[in-house]
N, C-alpha and C. Protein backbone atom coordinates (compact mmCIF):
# COMPACT_ATOMS: atom_id res chain seq x y z
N UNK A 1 222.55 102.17 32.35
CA UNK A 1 221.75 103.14 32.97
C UNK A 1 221.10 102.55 34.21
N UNK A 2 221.51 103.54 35.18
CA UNK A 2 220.61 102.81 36.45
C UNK A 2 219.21 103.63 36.84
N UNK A 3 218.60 102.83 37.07
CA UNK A 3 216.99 103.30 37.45
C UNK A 3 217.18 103.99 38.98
N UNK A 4 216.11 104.27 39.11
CA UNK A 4 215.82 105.12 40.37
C UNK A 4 214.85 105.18 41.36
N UNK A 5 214.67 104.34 41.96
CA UNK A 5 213.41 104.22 42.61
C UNK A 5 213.43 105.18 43.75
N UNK A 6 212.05 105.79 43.50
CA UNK A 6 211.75 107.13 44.34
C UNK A 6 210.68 106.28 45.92
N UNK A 7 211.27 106.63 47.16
CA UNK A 7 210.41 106.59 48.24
C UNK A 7 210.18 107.71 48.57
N UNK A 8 208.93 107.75 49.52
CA UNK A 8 208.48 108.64 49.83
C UNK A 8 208.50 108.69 51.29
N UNK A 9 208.83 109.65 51.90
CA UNK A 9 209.63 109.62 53.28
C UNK A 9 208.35 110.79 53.83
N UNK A 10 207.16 111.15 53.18
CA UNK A 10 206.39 111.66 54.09
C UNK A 10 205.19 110.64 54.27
N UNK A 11 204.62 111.01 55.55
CA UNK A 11 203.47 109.70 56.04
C UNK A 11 201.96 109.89 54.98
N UNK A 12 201.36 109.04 54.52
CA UNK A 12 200.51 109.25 54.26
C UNK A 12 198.85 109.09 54.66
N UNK A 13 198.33 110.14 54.09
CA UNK A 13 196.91 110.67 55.01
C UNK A 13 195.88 109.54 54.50
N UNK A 14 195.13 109.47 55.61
CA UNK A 14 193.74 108.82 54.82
C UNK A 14 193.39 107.18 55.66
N UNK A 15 192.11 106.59 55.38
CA UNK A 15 191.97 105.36 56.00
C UNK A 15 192.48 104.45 54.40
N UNK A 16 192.67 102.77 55.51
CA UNK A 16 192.63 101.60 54.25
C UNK A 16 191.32 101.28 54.27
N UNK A 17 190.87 100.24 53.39
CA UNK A 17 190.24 99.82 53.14
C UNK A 17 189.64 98.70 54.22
N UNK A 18 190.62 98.20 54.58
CA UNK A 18 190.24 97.29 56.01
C UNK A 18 189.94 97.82 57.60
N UNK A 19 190.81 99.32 57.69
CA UNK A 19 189.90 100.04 58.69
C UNK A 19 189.04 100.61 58.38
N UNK A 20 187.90 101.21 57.41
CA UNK A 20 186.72 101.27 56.99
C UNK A 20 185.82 100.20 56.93
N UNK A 21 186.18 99.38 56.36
CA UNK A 21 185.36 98.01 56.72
C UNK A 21 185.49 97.26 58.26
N UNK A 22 186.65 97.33 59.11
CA UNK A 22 186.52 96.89 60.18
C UNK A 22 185.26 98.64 61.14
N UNK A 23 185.65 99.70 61.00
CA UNK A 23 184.46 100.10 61.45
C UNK A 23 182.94 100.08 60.88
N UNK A 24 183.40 99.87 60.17
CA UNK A 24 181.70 99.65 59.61
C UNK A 24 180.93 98.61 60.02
N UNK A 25 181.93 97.15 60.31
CA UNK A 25 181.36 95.89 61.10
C UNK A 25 180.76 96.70 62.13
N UNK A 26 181.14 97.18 63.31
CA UNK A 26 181.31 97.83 64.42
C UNK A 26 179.90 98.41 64.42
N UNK A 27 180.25 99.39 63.91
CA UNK A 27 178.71 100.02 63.94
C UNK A 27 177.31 99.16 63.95
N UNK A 28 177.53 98.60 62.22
CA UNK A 28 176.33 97.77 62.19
C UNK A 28 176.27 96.80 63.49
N UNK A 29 177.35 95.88 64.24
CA UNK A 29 176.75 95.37 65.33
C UNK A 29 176.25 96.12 66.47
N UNK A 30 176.82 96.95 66.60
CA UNK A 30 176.04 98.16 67.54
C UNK A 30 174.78 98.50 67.72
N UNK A 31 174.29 98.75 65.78
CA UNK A 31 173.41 99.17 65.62
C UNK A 31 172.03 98.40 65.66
N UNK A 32 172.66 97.17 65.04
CA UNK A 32 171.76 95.97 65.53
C UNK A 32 171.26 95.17 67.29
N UNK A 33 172.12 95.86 67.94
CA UNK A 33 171.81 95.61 69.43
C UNK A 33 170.50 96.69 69.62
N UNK A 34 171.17 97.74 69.31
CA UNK A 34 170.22 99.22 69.73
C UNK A 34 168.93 98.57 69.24
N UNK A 35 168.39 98.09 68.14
CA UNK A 35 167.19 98.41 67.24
C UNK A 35 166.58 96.91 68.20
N UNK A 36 166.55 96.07 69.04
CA UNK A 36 165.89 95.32 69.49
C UNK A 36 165.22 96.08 70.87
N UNK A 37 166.22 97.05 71.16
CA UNK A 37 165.60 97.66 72.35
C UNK A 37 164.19 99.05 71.93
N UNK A 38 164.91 99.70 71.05
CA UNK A 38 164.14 100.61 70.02
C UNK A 38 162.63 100.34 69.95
N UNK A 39 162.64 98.74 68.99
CA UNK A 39 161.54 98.25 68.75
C UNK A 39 160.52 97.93 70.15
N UNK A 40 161.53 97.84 71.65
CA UNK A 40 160.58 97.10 72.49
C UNK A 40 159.24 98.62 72.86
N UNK A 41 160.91 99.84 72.93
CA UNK A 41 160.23 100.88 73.29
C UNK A 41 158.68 101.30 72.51
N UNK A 42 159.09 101.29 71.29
CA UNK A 42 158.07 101.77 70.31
C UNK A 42 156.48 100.58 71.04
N UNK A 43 156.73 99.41 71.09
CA UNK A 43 155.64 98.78 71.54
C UNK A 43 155.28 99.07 72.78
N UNK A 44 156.11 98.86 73.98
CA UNK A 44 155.65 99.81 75.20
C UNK A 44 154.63 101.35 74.99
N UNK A 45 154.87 101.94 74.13
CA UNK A 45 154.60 103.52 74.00
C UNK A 45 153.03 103.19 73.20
N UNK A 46 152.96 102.31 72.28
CA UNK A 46 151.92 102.01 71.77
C UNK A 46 150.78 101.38 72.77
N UNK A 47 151.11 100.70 73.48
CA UNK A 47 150.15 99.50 74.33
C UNK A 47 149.85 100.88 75.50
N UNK A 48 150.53 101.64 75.86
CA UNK A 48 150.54 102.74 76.52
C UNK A 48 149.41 103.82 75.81
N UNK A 49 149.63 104.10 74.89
CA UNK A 49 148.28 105.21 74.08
C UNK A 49 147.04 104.10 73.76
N UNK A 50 147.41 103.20 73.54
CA UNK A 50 145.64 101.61 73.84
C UNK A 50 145.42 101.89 75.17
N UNK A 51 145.79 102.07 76.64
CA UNK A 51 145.34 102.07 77.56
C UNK A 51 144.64 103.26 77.71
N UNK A 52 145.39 104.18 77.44
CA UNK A 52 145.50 105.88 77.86
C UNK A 52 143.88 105.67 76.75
N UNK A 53 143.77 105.42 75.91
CA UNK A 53 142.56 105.77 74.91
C UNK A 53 141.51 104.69 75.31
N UNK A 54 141.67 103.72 75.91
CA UNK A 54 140.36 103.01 76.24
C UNK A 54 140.02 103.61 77.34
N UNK A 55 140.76 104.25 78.43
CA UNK A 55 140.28 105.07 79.65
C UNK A 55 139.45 106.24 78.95
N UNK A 56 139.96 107.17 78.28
CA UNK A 56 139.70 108.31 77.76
C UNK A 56 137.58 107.62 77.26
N UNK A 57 138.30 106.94 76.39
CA UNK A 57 136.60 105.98 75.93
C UNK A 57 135.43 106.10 76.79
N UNK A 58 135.93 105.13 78.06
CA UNK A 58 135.30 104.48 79.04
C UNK A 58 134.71 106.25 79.52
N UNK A 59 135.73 107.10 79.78
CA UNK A 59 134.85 108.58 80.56
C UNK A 59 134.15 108.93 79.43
N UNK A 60 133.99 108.99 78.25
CA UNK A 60 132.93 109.95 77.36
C UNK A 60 131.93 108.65 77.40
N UNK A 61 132.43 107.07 77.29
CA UNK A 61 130.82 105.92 77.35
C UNK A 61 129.90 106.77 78.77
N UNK A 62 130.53 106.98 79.79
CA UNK A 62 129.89 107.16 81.31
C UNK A 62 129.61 108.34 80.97
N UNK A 63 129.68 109.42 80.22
CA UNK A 63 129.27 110.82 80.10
C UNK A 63 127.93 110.46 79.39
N UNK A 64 127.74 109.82 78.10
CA UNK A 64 126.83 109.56 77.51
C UNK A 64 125.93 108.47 78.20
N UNK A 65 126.27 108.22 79.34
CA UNK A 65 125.47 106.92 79.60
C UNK A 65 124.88 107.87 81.09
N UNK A 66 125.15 109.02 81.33
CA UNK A 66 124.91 109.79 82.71
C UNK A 66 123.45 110.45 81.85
N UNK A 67 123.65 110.68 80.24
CA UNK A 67 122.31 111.72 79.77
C UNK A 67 121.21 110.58 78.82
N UNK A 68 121.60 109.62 78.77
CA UNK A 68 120.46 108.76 77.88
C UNK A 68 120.62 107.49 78.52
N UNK A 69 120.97 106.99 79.49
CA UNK A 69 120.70 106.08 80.59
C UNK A 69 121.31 104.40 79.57
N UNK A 70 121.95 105.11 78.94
CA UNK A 70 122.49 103.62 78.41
C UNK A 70 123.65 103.73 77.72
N UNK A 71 124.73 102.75 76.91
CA UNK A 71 126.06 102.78 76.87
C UNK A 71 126.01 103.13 74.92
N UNK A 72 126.43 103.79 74.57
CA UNK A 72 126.92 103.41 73.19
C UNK A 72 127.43 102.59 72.38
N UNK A 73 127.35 101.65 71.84
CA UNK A 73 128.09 100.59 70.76
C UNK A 73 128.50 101.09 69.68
N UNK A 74 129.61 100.78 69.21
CA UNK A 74 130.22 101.04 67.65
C UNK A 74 131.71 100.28 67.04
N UNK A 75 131.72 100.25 66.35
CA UNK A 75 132.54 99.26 65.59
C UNK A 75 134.03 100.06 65.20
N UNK A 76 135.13 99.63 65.07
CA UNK A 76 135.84 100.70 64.63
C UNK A 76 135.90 100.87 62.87
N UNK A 77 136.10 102.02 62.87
CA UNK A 77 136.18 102.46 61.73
C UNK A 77 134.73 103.25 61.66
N UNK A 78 133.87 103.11 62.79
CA UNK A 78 132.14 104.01 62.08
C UNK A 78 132.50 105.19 63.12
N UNK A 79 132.68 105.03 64.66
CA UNK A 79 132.71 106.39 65.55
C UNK A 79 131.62 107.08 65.57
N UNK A 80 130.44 105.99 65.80
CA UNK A 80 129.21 106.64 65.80
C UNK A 80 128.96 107.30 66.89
N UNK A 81 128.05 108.57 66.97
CA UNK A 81 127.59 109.40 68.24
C UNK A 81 128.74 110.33 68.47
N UNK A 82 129.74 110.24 67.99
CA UNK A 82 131.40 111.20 68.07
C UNK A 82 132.11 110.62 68.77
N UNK A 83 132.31 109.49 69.00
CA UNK A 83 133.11 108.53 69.69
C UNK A 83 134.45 108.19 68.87
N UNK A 84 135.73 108.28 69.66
CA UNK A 84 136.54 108.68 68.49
C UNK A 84 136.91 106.56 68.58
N UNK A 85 137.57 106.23 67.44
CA UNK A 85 137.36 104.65 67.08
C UNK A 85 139.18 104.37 66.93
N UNK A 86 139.82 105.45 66.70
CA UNK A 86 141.22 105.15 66.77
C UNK A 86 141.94 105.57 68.29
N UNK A 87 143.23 105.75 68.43
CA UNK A 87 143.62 105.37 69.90
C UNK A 87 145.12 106.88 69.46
N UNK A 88 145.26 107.13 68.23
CA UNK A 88 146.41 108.72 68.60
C UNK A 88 145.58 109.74 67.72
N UNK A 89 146.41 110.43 67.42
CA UNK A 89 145.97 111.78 67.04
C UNK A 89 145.03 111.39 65.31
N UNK A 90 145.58 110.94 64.58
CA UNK A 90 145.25 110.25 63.35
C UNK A 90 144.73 109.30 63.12
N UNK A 91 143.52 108.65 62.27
CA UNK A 91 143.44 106.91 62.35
C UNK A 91 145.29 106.12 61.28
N UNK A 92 145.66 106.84 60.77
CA UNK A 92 146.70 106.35 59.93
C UNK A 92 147.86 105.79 61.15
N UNK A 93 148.09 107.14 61.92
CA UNK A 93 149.51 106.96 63.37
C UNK A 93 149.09 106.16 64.64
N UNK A 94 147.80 105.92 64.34
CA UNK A 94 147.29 104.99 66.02
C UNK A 94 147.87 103.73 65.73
N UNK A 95 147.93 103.23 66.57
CA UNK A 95 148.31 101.67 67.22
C UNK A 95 147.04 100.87 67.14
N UNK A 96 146.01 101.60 68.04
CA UNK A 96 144.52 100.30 68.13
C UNK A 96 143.52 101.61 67.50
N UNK A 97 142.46 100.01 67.53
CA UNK A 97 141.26 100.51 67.11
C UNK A 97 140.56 99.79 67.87
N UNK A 98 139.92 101.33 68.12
CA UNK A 98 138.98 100.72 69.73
C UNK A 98 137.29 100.63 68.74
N UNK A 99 136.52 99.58 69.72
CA UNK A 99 135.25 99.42 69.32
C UNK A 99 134.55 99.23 70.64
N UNK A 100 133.25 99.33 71.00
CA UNK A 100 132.35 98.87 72.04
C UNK A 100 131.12 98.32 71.88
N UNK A 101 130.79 97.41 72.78
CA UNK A 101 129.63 96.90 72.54
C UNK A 101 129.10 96.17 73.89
N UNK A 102 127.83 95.51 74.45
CA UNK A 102 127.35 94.81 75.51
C UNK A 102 128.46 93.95 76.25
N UNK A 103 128.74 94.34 77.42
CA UNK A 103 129.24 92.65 78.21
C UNK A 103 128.37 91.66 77.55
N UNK A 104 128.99 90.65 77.93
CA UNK A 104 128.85 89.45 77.76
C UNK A 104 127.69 89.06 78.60
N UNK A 105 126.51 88.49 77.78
CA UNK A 105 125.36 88.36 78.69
C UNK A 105 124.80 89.57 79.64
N UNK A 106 124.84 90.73 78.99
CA UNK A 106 124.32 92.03 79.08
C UNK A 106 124.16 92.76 78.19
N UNK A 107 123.18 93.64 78.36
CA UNK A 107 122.81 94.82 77.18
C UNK A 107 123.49 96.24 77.57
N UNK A 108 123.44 97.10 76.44
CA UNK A 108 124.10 98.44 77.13
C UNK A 108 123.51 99.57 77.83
N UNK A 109 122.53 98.98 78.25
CA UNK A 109 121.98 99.88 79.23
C UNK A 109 122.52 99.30 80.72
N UNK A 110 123.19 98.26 80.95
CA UNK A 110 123.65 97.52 82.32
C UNK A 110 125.29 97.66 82.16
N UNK A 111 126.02 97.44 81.30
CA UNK A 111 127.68 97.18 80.92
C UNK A 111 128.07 97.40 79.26
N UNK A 112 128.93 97.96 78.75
CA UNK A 112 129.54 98.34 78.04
C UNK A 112 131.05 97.44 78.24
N UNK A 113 131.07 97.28 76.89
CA UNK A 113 132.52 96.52 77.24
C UNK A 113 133.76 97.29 75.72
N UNK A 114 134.55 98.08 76.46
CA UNK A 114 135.38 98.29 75.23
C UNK A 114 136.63 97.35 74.40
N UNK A 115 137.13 97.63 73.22
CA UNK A 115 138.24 96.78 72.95
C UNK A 115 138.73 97.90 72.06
N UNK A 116 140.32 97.02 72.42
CA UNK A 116 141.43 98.19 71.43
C UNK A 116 142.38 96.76 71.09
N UNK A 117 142.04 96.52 69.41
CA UNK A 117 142.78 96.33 68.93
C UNK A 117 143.87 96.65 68.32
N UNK A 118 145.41 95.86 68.11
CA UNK A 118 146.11 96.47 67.42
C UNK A 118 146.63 95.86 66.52
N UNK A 119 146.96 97.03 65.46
CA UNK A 119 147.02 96.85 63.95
C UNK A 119 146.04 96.81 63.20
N UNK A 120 144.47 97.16 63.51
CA UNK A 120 143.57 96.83 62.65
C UNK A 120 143.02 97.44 61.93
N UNK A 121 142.46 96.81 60.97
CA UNK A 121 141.99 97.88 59.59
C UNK A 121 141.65 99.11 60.11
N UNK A 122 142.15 100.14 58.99
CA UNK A 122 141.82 101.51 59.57
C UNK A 122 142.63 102.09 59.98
N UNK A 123 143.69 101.59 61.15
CA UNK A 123 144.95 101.75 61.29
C UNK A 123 146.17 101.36 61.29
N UNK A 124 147.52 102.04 61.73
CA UNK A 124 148.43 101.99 61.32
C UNK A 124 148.73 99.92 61.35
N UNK A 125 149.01 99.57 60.46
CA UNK A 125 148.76 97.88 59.84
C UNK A 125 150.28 97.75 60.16
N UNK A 126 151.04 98.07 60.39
CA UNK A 126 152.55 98.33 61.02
C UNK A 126 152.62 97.99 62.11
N UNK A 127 152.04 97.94 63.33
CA UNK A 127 152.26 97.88 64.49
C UNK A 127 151.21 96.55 65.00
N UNK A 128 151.85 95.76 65.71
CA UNK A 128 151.27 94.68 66.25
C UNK A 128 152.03 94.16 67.67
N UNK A 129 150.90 93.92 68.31
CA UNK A 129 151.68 93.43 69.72
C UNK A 129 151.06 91.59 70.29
N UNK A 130 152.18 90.74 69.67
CA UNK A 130 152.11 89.64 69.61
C UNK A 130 151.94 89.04 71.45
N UNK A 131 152.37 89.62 72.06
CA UNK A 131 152.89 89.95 73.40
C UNK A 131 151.86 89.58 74.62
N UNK A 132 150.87 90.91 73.71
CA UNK A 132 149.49 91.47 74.63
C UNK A 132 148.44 91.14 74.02
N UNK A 133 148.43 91.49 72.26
CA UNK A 133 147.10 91.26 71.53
C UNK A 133 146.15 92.38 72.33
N UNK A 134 144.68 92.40 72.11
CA UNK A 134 143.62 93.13 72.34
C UNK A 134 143.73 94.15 73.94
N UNK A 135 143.08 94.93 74.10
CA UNK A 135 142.97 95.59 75.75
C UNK A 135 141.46 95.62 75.48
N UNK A 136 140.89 94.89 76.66
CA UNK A 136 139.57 95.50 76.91
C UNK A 136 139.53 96.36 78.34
N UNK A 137 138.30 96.47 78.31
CA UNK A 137 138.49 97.41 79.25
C UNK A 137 136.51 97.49 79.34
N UNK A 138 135.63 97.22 80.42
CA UNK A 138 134.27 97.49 80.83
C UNK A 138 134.04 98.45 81.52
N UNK A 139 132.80 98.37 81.75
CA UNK A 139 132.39 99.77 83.03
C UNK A 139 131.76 99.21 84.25
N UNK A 140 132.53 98.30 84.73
CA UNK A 140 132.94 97.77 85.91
C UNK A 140 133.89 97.87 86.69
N UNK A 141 134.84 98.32 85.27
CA UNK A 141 136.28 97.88 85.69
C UNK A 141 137.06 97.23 85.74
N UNK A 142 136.63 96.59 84.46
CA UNK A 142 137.20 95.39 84.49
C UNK A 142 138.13 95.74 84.16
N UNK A 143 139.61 95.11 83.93
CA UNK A 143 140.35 95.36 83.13
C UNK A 143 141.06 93.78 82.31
N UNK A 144 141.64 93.67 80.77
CA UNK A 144 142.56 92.24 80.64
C UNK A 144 142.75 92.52 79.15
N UNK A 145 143.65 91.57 78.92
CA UNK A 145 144.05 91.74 77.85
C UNK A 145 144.03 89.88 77.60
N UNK A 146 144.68 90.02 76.00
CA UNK A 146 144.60 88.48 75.44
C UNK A 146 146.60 88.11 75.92
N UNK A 147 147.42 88.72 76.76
CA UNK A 147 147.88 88.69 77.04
C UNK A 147 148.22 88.93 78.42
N UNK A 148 149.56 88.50 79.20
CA UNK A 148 149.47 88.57 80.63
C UNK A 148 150.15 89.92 80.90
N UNK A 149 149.92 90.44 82.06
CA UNK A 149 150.71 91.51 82.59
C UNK A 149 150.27 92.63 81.62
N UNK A 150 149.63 93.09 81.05
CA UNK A 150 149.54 94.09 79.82
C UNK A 150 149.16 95.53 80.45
N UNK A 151 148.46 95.75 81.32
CA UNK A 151 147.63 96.45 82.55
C UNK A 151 148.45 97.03 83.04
């Protein structure tokens, strides 16, 4: 008796196993390029709402300092007088936490000096900018950060 071996003379559909895994390398290196740029953006956009919110600060310190002749101090996390102490819409989604208090070798009836930290208690503990660290910001005008170029 002779056997019979059956071929199959139509093409067959579908991926192997090694072109699924060769695109899948693919991607993931792709994807791993993308997410270094991703991450820079997300910190740009953050250090960006710390500026945008220590300005915002600095005009309600000078509003309050135009009707009681002196600057407000507060710590973040208190937002005393209605001073808001986080830097976005939420204290959970902000980046910094702003606080104010005397220049240096001044009281707040002469200079106010603000700071926006980031990552700090209170808020989002996720986000840190190794880079820039702190934004201050006075009512002089001063402007600096614990980093260069941050401004």
């Amino acid at each position: 008796m002779k056997l019979r071996t059956r071929h199959l003379k139509t093409p067959s559909y579908g991926f192997t196993l090694l072109e699924i895994m060769i695109v899948l390398a693919i991607v993931v290196i792709l994807g791993g390029m993308g997410w270094n740029g991703y991450r820079h953006i997300i910190q740009k956009a953050g250090r960006s709402e710390g500026r945008a919110a220590l300005l915002q600060l600095l005009l309600q310190e000078e509003r309050h300092f135009s009707h009681q002749h002196r600057y407000q101090g507060f710590t973040a996390g208190s937002g005393t007088g209605g001073f808001k102490w986080y830097s976005g819409a939420t204290p959970e989604t902000s980046a910094y936490a702003l606080s104010a208090r005397a220049c240096d070798g001044e009281t707040l009836s002469t200079c106010v000096l603000l700071k926006a930290s980031p990552g700090a208690e209170g808020v989002n503990r996720n986000y840190g900018d190794t880079e820039c660290g702190a934004l201050y910001l006075d009512s002089r005008g001063g402007r600096r950060a614990d980093g260069k170029d941050c401004w």
